[in-house]
N, C-alpha and C. Protein backbone atom coordinates (compact mmCIF):
# COMPACT_ATOMS: atom_id res chain seq x y z
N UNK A 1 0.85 -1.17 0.00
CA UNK A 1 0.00 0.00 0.00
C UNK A 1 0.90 1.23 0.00
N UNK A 2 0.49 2.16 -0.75
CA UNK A 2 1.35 3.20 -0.22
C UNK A 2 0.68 4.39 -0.10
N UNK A 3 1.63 5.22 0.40
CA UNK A 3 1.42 6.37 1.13
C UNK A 3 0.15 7.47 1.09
N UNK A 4 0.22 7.04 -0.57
CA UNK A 4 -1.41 8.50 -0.46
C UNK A 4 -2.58 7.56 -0.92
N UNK A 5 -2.24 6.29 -0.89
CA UNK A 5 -3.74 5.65 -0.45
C UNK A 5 -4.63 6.10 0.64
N UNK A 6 -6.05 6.34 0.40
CA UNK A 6 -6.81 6.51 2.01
C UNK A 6 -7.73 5.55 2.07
N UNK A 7 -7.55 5.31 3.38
CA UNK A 7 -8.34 4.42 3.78
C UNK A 7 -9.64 4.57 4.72
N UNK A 8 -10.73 3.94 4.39
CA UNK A 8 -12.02 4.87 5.27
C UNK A 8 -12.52 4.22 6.82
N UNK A 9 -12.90 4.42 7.22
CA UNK A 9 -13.64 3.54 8.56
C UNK A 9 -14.39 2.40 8.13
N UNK A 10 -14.97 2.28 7.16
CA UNK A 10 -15.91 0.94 6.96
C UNK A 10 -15.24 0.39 6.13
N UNK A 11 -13.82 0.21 5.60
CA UNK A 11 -12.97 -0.60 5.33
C UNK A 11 -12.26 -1.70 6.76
N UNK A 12 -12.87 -1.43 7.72
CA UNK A 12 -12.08 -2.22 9.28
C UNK A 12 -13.18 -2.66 9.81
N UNK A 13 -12.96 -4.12 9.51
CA UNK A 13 -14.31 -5.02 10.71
C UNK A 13 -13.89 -4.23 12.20
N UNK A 14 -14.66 -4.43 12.81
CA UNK A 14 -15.06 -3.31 13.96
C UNK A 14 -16.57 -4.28 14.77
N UNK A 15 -15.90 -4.93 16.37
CA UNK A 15 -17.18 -5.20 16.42
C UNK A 15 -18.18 -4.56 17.28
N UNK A 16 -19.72 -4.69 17.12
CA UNK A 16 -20.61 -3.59 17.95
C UNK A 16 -20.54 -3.60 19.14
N UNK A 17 -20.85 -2.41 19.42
CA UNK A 17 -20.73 -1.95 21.04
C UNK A 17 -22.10 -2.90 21.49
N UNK A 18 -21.63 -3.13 22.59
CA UNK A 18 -23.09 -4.09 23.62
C UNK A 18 -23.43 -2.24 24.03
N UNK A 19 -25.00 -2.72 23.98
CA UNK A 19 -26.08 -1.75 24.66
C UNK A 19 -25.83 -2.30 26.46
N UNK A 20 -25.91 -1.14 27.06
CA UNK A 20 -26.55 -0.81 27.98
C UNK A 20 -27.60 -0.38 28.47
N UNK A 21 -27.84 -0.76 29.82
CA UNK A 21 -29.48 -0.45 30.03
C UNK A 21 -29.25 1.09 30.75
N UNK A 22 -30.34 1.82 30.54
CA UNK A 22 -30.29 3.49 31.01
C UNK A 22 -29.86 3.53 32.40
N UNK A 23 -30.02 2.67 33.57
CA UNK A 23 -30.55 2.47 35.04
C UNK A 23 -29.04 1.96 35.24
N UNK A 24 -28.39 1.28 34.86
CA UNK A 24 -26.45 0.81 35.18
C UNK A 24 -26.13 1.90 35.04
N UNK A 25 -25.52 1.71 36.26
CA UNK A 25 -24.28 2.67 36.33
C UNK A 25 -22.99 1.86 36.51
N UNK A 26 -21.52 2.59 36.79
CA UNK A 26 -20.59 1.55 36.89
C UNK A 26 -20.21 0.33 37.78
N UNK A 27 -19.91 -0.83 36.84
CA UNK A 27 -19.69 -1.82 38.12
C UNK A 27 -19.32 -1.79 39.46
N UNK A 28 -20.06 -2.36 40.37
CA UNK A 28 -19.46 -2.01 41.80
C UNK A 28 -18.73 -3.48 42.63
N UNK A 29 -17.62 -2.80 43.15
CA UNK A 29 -16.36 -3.40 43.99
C UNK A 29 -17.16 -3.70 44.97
N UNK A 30 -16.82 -4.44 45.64
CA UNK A 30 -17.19 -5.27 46.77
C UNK A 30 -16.30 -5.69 47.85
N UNK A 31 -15.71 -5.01 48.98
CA UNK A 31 -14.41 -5.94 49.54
C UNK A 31 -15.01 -6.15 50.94
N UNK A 32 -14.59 -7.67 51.22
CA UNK A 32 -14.53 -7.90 52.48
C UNK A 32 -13.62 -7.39 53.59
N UNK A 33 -13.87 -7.06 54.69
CA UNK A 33 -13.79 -6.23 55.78
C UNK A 33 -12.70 -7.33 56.56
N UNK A 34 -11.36 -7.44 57.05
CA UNK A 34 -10.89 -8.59 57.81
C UNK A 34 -11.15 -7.83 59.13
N UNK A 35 -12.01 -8.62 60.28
CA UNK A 35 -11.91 -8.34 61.35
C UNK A 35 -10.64 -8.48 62.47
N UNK A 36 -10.41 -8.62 63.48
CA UNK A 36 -9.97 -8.89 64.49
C UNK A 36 -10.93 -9.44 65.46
N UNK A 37 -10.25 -10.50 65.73
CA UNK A 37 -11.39 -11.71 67.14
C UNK A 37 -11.01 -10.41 68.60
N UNK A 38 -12.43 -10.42 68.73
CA UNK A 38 -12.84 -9.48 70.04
C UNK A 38 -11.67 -10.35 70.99
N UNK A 39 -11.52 -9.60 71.85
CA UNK A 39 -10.52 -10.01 73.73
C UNK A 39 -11.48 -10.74 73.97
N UNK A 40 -11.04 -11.66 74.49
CA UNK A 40 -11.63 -13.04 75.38
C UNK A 40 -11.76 -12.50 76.80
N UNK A 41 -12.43 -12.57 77.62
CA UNK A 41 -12.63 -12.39 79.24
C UNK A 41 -11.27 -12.72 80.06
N UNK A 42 -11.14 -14.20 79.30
CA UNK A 42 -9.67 -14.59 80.05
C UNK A 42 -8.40 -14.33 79.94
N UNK A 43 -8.34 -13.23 79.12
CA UNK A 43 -7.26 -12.19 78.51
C UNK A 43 -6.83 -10.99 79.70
N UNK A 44 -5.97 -10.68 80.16
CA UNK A 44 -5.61 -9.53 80.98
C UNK A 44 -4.82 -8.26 80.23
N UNK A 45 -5.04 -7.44 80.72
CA UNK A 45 -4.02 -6.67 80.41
C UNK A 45 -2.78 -6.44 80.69
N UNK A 46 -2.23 -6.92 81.57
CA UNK A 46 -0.60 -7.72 81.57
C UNK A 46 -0.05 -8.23 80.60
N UNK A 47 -1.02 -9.15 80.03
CA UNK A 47 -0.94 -9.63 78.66
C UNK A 47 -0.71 -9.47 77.26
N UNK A 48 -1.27 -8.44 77.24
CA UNK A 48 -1.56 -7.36 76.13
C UNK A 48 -1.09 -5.77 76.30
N UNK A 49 -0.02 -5.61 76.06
CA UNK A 49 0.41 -4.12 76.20
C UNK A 49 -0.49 -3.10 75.24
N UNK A 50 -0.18 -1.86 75.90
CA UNK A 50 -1.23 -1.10 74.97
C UNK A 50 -0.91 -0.57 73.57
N UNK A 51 -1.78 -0.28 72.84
CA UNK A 51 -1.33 0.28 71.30
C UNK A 51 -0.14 1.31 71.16
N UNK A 52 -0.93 1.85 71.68
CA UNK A 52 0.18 3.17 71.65
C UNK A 52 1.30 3.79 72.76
N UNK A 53 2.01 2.11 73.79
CA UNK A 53 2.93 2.01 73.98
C UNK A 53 3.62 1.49 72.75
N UNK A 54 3.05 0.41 72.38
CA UNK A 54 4.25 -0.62 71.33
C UNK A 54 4.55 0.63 70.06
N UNK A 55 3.52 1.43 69.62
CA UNK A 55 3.40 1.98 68.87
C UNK A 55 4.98 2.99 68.77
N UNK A 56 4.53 3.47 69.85
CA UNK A 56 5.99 4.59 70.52
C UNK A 56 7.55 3.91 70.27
N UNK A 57 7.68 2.84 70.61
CA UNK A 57 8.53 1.75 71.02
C UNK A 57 8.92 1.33 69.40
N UNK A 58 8.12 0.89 69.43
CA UNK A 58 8.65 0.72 67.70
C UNK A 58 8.83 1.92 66.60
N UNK A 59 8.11 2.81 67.04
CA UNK A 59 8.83 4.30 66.16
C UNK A 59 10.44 4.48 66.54
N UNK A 60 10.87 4.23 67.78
CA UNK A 60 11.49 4.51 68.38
C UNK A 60 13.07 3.81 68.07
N UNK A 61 12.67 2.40 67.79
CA UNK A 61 13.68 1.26 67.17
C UNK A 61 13.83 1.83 65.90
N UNK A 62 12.49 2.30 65.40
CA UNK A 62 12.71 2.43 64.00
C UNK A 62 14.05 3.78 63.73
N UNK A 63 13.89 4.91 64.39
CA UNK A 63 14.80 6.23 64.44
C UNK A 63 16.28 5.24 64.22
N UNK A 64 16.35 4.81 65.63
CA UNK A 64 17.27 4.55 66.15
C UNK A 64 18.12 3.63 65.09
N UNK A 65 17.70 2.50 64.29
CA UNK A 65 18.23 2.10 63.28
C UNK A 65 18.55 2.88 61.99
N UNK A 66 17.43 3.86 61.27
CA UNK A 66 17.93 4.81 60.68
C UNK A 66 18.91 5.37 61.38
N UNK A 67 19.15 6.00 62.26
CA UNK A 67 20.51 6.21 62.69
C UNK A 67 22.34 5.77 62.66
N UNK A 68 21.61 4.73 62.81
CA UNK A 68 22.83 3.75 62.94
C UNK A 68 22.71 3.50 61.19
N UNK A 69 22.38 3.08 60.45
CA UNK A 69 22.49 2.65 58.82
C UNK A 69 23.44 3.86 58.35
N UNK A 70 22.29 5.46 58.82
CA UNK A 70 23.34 6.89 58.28
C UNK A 70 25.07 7.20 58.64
N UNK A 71 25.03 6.14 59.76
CA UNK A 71 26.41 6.46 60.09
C UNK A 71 27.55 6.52 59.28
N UNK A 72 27.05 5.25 57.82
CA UNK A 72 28.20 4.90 57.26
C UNK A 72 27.41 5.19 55.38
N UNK A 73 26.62 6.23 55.64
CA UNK A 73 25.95 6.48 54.37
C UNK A 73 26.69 7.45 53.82
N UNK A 74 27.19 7.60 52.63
CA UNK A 74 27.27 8.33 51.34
C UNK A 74 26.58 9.74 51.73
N UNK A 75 27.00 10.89 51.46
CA UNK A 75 26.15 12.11 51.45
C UNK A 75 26.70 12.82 50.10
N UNK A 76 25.31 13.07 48.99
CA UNK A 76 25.61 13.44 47.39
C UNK A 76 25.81 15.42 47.64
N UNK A 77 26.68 15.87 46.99
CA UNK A 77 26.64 17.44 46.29
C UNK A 77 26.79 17.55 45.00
N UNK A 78 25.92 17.98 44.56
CA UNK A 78 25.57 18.76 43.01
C UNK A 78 26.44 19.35 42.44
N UNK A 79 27.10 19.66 41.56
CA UNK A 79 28.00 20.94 40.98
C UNK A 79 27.59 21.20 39.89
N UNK A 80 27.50 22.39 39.64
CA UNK A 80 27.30 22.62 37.99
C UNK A 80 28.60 23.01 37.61
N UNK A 81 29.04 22.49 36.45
CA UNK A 81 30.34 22.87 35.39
C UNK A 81 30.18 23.06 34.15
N UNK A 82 30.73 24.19 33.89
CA UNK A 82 30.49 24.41 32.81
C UNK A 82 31.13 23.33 31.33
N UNK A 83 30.87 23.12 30.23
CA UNK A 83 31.00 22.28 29.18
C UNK A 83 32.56 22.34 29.18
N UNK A 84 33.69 23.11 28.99
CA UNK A 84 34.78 22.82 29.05
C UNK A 84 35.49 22.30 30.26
N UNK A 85 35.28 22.41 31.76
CA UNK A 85 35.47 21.70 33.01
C UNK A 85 35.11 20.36 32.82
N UNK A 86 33.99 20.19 32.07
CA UNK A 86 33.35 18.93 32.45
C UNK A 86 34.25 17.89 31.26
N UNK A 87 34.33 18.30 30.02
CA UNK A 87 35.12 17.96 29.35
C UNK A 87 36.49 17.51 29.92
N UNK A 88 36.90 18.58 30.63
CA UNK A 88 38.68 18.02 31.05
C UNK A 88 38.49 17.29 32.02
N UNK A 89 37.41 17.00 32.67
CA UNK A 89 37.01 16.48 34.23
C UNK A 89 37.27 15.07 33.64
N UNK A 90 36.20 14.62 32.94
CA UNK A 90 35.96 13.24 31.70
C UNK A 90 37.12 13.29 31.16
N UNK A 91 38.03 13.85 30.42
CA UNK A 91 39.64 13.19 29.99
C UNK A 91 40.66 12.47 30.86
N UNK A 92 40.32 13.79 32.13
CA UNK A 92 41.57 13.46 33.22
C UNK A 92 41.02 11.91 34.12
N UNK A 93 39.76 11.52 34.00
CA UNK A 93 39.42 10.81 34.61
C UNK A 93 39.29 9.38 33.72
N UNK A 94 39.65 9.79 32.27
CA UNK A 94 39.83 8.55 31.33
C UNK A 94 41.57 8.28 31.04
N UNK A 95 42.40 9.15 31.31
CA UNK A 95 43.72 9.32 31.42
C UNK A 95 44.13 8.58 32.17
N UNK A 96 43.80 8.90 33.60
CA UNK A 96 44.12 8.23 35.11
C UNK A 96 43.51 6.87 35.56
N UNK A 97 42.50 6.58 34.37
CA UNK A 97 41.46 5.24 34.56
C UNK A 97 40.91 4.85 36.23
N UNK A 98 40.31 6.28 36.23
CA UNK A 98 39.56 6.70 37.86
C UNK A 98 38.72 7.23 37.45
N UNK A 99 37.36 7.18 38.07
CA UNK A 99 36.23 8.09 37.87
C UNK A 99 36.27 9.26 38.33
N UNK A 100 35.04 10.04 37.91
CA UNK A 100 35.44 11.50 37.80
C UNK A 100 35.14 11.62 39.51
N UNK A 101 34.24 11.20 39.73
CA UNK A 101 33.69 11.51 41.16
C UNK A 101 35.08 11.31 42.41
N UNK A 102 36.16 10.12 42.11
CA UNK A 102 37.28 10.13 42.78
C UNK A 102 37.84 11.44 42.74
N UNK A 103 38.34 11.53 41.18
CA UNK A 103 38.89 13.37 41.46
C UNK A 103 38.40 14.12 42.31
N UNK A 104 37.21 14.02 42.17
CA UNK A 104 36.13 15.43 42.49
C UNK A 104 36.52 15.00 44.51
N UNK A 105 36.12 14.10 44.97
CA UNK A 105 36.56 13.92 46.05
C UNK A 105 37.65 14.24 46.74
N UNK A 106 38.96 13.94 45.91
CA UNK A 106 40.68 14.05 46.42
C UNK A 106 40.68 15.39 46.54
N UNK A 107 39.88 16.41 45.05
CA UNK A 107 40.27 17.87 45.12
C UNK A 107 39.43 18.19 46.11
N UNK A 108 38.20 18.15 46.57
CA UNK A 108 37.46 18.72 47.66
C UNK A 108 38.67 18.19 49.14
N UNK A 109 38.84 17.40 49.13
CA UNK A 109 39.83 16.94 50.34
C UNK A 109 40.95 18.08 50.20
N UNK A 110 41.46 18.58 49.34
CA UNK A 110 42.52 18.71 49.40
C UNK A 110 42.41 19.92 49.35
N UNK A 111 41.07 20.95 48.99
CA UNK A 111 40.81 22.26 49.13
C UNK A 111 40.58 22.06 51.13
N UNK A 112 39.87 21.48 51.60
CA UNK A 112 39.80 21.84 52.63
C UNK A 112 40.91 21.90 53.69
N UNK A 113 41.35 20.63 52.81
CA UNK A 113 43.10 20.36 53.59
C UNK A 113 43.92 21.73 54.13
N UNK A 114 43.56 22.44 52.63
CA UNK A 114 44.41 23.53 52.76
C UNK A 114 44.44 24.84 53.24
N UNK A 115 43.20 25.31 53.30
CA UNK A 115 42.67 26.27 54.15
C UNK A 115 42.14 25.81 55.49
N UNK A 116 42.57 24.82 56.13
CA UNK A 116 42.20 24.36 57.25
C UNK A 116 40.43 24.22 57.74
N UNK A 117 40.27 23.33 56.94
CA UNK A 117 38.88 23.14 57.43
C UNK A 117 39.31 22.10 57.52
């Protein structure tokens, strides 16, 4: 076929739309509800600590492990460089067969080194 052939709509089997009745509206979802089994009589509260102790308690583990994970996490800075920096950044770092981000590291070390930070 080519290009400035046209082709019309009643050239494409196409099959009919099913009717609807006026009164449907859209299908409706249905979900079951999972309960929890009510406290038994012979249950104490000794037994059962309260919600919103454990609740606290486990926020609390939770910090505390984020904490400890950040200790030994990576922290990213942005730079913008302009097209010729970035260029020599990418040579010197295909030269030395080190990534650029090593450079970028040694020289930040070594700026702070030097002005005493």
């Amino acid at each position: 076929m080519s290009g400035k052939e046209i082709l019309s709509l009643d050239e494409f089997a196409t099959a009919p739309r099913r009717q609807r009745a006026a009164t449907e509206g859209p299908p409706r979802v249905y979900v079951e509800r999972i309960r929890e089994p009510a406290p038994t009589s012979d249950t104490t509260s000794k037994e059962r600590p309260e919600a919103g102790t454990v609740q606290t308690e486990a926020s609390k583990a939770l910090r505390q492990m984020k904490r400890a994970r950040m200790k030994g996490a990576s922290h990213f800075v942005n730079v913008n460089l302009d097209r010729e920096t970035k260029r020599r950044l990418k040579l010197a770092s295909f030269n030395m067969d080190t990534s650029m981000q090593a450079i970028m590291e040694k020289a930040i070390r070594q700026f702070l080194d030097a002005n005493g930070y």
